[in-house]
Protein backbone atom coordinates (compact mmCIF):
# COMPACT_ATOMS: atom_id res chain seq x y z
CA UNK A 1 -17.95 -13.31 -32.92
CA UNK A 2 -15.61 -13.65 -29.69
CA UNK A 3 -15.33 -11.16 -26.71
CA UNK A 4 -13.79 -11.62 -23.69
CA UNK A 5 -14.27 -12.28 -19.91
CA UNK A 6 -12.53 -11.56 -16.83
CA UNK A 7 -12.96 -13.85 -14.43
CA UNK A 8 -11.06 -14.84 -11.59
CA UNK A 9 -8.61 -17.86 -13.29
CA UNK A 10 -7.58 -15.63 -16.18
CA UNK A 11 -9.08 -14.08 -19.69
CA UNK A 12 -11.27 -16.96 -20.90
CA UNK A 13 -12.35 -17.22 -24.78
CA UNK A 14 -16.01 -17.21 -25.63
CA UNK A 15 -17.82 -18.01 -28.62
CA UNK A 16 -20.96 -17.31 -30.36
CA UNK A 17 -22.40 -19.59 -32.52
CA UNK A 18 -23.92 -18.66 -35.65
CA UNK A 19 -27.75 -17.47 -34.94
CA UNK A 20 -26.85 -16.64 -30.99
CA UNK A 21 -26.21 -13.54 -30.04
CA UNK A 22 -24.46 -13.59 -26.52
CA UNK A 23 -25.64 -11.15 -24.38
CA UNK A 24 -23.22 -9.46 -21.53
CA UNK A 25 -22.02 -11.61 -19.10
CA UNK A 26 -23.09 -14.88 -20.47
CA UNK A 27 -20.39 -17.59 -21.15
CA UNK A 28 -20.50 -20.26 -23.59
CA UNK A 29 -21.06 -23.11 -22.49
CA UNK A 30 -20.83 -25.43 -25.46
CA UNK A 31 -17.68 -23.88 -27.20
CA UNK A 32 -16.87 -24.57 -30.93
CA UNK A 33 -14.02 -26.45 -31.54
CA UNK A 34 -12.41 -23.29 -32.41
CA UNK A 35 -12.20 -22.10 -28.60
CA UNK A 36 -9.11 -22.16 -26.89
CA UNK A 37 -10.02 -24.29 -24.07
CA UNK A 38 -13.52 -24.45 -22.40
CA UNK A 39 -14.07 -22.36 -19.30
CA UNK A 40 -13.96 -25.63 -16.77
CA UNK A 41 -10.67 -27.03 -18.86
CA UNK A 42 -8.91 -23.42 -18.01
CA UNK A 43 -9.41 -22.88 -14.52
CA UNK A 44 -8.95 -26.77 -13.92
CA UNK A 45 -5.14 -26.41 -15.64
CA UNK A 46 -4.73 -23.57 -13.33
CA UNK A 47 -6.01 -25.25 -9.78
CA UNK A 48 -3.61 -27.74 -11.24
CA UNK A 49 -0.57 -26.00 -11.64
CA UNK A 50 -1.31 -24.36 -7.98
CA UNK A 51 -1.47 -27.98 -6.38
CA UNK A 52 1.70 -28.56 -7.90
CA UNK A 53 3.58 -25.25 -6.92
CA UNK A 54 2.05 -26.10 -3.23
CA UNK A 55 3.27 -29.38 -3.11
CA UNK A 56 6.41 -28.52 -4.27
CA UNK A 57 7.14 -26.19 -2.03
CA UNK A 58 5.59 -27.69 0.85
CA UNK A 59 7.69 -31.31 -0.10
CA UNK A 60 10.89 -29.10 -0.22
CA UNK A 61 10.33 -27.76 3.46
CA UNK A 62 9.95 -31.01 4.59
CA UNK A 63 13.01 -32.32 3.26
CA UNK A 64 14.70 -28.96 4.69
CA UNK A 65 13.69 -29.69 7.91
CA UNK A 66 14.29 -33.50 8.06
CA UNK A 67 17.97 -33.13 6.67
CA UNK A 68 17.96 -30.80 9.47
CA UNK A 69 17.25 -33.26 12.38
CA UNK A 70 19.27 -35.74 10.84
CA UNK A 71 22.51 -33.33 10.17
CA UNK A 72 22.26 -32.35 13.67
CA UNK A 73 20.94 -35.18 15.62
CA UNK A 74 18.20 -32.90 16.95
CA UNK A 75 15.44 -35.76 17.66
CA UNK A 76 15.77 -38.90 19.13
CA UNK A 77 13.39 -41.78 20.37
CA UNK A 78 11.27 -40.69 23.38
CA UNK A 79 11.97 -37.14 23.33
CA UNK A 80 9.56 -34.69 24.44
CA UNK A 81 9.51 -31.59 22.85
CA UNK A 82 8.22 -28.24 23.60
CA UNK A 83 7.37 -26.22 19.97
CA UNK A 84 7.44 -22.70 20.84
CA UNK A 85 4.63 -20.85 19.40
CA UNK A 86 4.29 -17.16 19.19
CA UNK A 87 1.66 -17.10 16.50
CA UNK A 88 4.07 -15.52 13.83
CA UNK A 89 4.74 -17.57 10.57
CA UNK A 90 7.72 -19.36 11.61
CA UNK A 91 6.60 -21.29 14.60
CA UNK A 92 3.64 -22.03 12.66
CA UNK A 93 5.40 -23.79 9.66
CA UNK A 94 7.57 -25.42 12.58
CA UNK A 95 4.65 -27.28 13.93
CA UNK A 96 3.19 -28.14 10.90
CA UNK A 97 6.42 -29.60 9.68
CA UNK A 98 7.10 -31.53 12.78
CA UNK A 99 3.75 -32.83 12.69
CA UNK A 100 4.31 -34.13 8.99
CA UNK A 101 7.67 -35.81 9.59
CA UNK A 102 6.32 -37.11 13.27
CA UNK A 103 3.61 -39.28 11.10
CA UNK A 104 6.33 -41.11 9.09
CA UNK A 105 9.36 -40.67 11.55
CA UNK A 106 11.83 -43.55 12.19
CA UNK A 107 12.03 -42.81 15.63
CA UNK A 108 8.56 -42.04 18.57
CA UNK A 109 8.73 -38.99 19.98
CA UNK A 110 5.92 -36.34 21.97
CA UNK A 111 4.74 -32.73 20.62
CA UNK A 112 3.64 -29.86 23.01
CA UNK A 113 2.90 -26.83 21.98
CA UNK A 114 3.53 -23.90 23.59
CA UNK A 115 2.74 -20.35 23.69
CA UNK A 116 3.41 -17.49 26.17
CA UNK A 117 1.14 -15.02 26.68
CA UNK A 118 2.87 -11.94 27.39
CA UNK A 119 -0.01 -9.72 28.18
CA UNK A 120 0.50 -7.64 25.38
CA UNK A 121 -2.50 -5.13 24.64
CA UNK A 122 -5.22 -6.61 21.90
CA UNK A 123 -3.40 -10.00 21.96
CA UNK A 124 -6.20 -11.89 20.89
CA UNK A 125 -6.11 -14.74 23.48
CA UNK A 126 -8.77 -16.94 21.80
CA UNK A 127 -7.05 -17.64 18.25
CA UNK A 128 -3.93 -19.89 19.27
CA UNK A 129 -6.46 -21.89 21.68
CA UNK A 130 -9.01 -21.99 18.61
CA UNK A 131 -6.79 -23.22 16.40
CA UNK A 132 -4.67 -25.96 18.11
CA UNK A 133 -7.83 -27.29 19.16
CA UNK A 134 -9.17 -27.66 15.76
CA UNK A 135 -5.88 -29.13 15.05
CA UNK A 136 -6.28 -31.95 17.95
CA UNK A 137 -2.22 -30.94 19.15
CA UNK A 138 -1.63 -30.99 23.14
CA UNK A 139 -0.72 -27.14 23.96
CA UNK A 140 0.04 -25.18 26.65
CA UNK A 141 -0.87 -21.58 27.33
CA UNK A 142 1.37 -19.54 30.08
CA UNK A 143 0.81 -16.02 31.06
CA UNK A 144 3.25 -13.98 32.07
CA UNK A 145 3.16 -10.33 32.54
CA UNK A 146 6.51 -9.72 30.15
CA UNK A 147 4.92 -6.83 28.43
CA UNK A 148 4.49 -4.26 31.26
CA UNK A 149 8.29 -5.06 32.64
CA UNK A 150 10.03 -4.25 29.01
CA UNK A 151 8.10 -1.47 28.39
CA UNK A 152 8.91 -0.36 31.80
CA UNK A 153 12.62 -1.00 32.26
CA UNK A 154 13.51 0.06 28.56
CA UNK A 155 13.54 3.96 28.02
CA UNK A 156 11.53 4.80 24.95
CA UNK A 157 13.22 4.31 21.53
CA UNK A 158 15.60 1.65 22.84
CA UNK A 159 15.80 -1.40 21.78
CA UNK A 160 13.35 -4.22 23.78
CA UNK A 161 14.85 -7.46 22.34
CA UNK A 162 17.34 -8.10 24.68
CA UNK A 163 15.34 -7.83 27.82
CA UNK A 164 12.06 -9.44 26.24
CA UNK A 165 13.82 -12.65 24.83
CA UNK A 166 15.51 -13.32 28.47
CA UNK A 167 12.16 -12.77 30.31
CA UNK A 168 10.81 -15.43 27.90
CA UNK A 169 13.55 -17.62 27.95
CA UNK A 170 13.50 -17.73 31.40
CA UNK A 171 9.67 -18.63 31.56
CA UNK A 172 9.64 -21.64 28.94
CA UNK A 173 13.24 -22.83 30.55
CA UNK A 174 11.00 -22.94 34.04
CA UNK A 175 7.84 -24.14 32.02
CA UNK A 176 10.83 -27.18 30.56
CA UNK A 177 12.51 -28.37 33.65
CA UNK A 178 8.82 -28.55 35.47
CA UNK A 179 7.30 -31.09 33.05
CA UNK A 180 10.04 -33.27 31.74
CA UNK A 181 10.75 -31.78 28.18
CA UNK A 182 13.87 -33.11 26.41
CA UNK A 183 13.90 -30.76 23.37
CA UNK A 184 12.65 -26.95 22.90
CA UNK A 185 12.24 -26.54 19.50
CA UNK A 186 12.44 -22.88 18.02
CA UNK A 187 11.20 -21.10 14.45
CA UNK A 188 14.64 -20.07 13.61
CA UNK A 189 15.23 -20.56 10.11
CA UNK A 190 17.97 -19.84 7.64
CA UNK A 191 17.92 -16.02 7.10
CA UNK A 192 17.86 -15.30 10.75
CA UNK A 193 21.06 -17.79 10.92
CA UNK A 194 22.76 -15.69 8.82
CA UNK A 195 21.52 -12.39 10.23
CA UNK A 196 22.54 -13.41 13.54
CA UNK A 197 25.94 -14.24 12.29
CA UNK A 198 26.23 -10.50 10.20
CA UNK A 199 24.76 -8.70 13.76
CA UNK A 200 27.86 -10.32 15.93
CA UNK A 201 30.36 -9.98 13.21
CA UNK A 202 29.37 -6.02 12.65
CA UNK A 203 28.45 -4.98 15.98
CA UNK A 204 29.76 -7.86 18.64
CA UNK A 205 33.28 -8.67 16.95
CA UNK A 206 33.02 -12.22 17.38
CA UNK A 207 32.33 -14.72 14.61
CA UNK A 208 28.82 -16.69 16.29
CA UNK A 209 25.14 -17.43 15.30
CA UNK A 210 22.68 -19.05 16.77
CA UNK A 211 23.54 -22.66 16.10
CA UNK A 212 20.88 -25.66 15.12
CA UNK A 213 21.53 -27.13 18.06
CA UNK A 214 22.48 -25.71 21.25
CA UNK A 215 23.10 -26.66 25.32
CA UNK A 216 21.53 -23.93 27.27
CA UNK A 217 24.21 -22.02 29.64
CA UNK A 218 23.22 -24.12 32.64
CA UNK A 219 23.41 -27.45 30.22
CA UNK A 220 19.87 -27.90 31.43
CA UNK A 221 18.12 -27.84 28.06
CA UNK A 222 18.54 -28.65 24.53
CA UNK A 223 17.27 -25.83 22.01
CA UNK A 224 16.72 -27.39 18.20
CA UNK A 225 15.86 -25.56 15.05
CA UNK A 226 14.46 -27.76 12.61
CA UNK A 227 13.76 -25.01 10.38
CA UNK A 228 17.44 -23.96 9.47
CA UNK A 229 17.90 -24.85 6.25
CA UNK A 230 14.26 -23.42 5.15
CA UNK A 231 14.20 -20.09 3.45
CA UNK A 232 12.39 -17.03 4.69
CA UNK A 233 10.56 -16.47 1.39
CA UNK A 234 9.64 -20.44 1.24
CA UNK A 235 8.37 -20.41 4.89
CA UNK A 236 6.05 -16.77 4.28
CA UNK A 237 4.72 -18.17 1.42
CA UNK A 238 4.36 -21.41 2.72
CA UNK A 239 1.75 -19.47 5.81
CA UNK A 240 0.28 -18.14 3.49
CA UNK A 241 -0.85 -20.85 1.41
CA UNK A 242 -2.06 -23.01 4.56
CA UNK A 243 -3.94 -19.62 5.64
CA UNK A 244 -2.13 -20.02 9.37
CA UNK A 245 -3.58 -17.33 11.69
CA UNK A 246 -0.64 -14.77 12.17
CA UNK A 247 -0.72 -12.82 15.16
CA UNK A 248 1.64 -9.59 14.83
CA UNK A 249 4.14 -8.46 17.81
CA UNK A 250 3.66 -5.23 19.53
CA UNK A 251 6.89 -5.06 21.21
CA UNK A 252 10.09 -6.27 18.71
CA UNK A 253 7.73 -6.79 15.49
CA UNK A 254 7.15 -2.67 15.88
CA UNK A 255 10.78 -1.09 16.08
CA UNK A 256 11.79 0.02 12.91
CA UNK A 257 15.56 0.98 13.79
CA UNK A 258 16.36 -2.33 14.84
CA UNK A 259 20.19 -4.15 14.19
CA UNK A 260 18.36 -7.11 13.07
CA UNK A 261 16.07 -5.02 10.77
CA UNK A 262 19.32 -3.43 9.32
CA UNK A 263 21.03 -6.16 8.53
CA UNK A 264 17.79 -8.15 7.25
CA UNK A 265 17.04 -5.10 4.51
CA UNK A 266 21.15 -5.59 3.86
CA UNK A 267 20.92 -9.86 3.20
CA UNK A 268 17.34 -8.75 1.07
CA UNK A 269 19.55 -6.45 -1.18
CA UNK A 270 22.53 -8.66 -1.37
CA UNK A 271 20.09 -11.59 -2.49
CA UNK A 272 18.44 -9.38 -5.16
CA UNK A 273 21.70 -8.21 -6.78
CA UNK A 274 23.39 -11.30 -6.16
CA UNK A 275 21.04 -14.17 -5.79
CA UNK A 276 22.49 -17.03 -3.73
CA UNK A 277 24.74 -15.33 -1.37
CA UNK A 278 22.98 -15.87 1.57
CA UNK A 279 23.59 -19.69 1.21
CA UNK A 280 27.05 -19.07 0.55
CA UNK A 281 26.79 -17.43 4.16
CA UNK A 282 25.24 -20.51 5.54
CA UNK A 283 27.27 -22.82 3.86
CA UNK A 284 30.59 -21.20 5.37
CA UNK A 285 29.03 -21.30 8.68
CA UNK A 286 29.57 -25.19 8.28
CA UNK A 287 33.07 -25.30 7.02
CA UNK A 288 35.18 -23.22 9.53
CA UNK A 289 38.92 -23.58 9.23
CA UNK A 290 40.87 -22.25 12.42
CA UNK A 291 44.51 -22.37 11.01
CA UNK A 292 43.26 -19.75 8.90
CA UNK A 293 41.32 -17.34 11.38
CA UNK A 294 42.96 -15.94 14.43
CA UNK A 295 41.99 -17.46 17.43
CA UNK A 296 44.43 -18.84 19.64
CA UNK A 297 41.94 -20.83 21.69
CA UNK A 298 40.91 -22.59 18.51
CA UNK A 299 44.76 -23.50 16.83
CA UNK A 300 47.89 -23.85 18.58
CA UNK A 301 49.76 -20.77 15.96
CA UNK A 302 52.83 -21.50 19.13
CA UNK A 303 53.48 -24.86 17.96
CA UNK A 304 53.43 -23.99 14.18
CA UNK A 305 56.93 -24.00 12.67
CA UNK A 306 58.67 -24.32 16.16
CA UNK A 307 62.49 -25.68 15.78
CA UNK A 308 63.21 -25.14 19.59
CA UNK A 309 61.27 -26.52 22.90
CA UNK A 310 62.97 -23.22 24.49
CA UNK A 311 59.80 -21.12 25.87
CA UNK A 312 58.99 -17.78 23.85
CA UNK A 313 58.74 -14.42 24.95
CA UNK A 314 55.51 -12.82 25.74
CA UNK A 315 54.18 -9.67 24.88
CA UNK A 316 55.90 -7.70 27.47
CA UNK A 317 59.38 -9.07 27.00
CA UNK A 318 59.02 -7.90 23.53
CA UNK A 319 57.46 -4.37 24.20
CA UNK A 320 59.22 -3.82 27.52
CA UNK A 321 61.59 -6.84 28.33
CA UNK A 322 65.71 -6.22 28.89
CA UNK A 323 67.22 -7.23 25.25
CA UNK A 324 69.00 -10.73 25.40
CA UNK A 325 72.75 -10.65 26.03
CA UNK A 326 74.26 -11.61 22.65
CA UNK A 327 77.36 -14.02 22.65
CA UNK A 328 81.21 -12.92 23.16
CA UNK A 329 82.32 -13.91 19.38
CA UNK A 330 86.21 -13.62 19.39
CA UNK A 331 88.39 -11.44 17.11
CA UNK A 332 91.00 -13.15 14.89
CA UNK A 333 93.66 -10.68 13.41
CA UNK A 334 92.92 -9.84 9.66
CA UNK A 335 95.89 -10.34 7.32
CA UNK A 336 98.03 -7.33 5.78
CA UNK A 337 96.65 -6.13 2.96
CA UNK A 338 98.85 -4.36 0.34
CA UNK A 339 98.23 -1.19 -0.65
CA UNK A 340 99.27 -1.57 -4.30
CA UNK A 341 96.93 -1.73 -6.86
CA UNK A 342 96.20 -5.32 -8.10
CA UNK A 343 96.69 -5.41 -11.72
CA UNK A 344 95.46 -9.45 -12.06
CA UNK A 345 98.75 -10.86 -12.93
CA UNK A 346 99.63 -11.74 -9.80
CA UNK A 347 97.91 -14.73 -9.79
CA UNK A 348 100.52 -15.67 -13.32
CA UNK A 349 103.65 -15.35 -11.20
CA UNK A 350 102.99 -17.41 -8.35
């Protein structure tokens, strides 16, 4: 006789031996050698396979972000670096994996985290706290009052990115110069690189992203983003394997008619119909060729083919200019011609 039970690993075979009659719910624990595999042997192969998934992925993050730093030069010995945290998934995985590579780095360098508390309502103020203490990682909490200014300056239905991510900008900058930071480290990863570069090609006309590494306008402060080579999908599953406490955004995390949103749902269609384009995005980011763009700041297309040091005309010589005097070319008198037919033996009687 063999029945079977649900449990939570999977169907698992069970057995009843001749003379037992297995009542509901009971599980053999002594299997014949014509079970499957014994109950512990099942879920065992299973935990297994999990560890190894985890691992894998986890390993494969790690090497993401540490051909990352090295690609870009983003850490150095003694650098001091401020990890933004905002509670979401990304900045979470960033810590983590900086923490990993700091154990086994070549080089020494100092982690702070940092999160800003921008008053939103039911921000639970004791979970990032809770949890970096557990964790034994200096952190920083600064309040700022961003919440009530956005939702005060931006009329209702507009968009609150803008304004938000310069009020916060502008507090960790401050926060940076006052204690000696060297590097601000960000949860940027690889989908928002391309996202970024879709929103300013669509909307902005410019071809731009927001680059691994990047000198703040005031050349003040050095922003790194360890996590751009790291998938979205590897970094969501990633949280939610190591059971990181998310904390969701009231302000950005709630507008559904977002550009970024847009453009996100556009790369997520792209990459189910045609799997791998979005790394063919990335990848192109890192092999730009200005002779064949259009930017005159980027390639001399004036010196290109010249044959004459002579200066050219600009736009308003061509559009609007006085035409060039052309040269006096001098008239020689034609000879006669005849007026009698040619019959082509001429040419026999000369």
């Amino acid at each position: 006789m063999r029945r079977r039970l649900r449990l939570a690993y999977g169907v698992i075979p069970v057995t009843g031996k001749p003379g037992y009659n297995a009542a509901p719910g009971d599980v053999d624990r002594h299997p014949s050698p014509t079970s499957a595999f014994p109950a512990r042997t099942v879920m065992t192969v299973v935990d297994r396979k999990q560890d190894f998934e985890h691992n894998k992925l986890a390993k494969r993050l790690r090497r993401q972000a540490g051909q990352a730093i090295a690609d870009f030069g983003m850490i150095e010995e003694g650098d001091k670096i401020m990890v933004c945290l905002s509670g979401g998934k990304d900045s979470y995985t960033l810590l983590d994996l900086l923490l990993q590579l700091q154990a086994k780095a070549p080089v020494r360098f100092e982690l702070v985290a940092v999160n800003l508390d921008q008053k939103q309502p039911d921000f639970p103020e004791h979970v990032l706290p809770d949890y970096l203490g557990a964790l034994g990682v200096d952190f920083t909490i600064l309040e700022q009052d961003t919440y009530s200014v956005v939702k005060r300056v931006v009329p209702e239905g507009k968009t609150m990115c803008s304004l938000c991510s310069r009020l916060r900008r502008g507090a960790l900058y401050t926060h940076a110069t006052r204690h000696g930071f060297t590097k601000i480290a960000l949860g940027h990863h690889r989908d928002d690189i391309a996202a970024t570069f879709l929103m300013n090609l669509f909307f902005h006309a410019k071809l731009a992203t927001m680059p691994p590494k990047l000198l703040s306008d005031d050349g003040q402060h050095v922003v790194i983003r360890p996590l751009a080579y790291c998938k979205e999908a590897d970094i969501a599953r990633y949280a939610q394997l190591r059971g990181f406490p998310i904390i969701p955004c009231n302000l950005c995390g709630s507008q559904e008619n977002l550009q970024r949103k847009q453009v996100g749902r556009l790369l997520a269609e792209w990459e189910r119909t045609a799997p791998g384009r979005v790394d063919q995005i990335v990848r192109a980011l890192g092999d730009v060729r200005p002779s064949q763009l259009a930017d005159r700041s980027l390639f001399d297309f004036h010196a290109l083919g010249r044959h004459s040091a002579a200066p050219l005309p600009d736009t308003h010589a061509w559009l609007a200019g006085e035409p060039v005097e052309k040269p006096h070319v001098e008239l020689h008198s034609l000879p006669q011609l005849s007026t009698h037919a040619d019959d082509g033996l001429g040419i026999l009687m000369s």
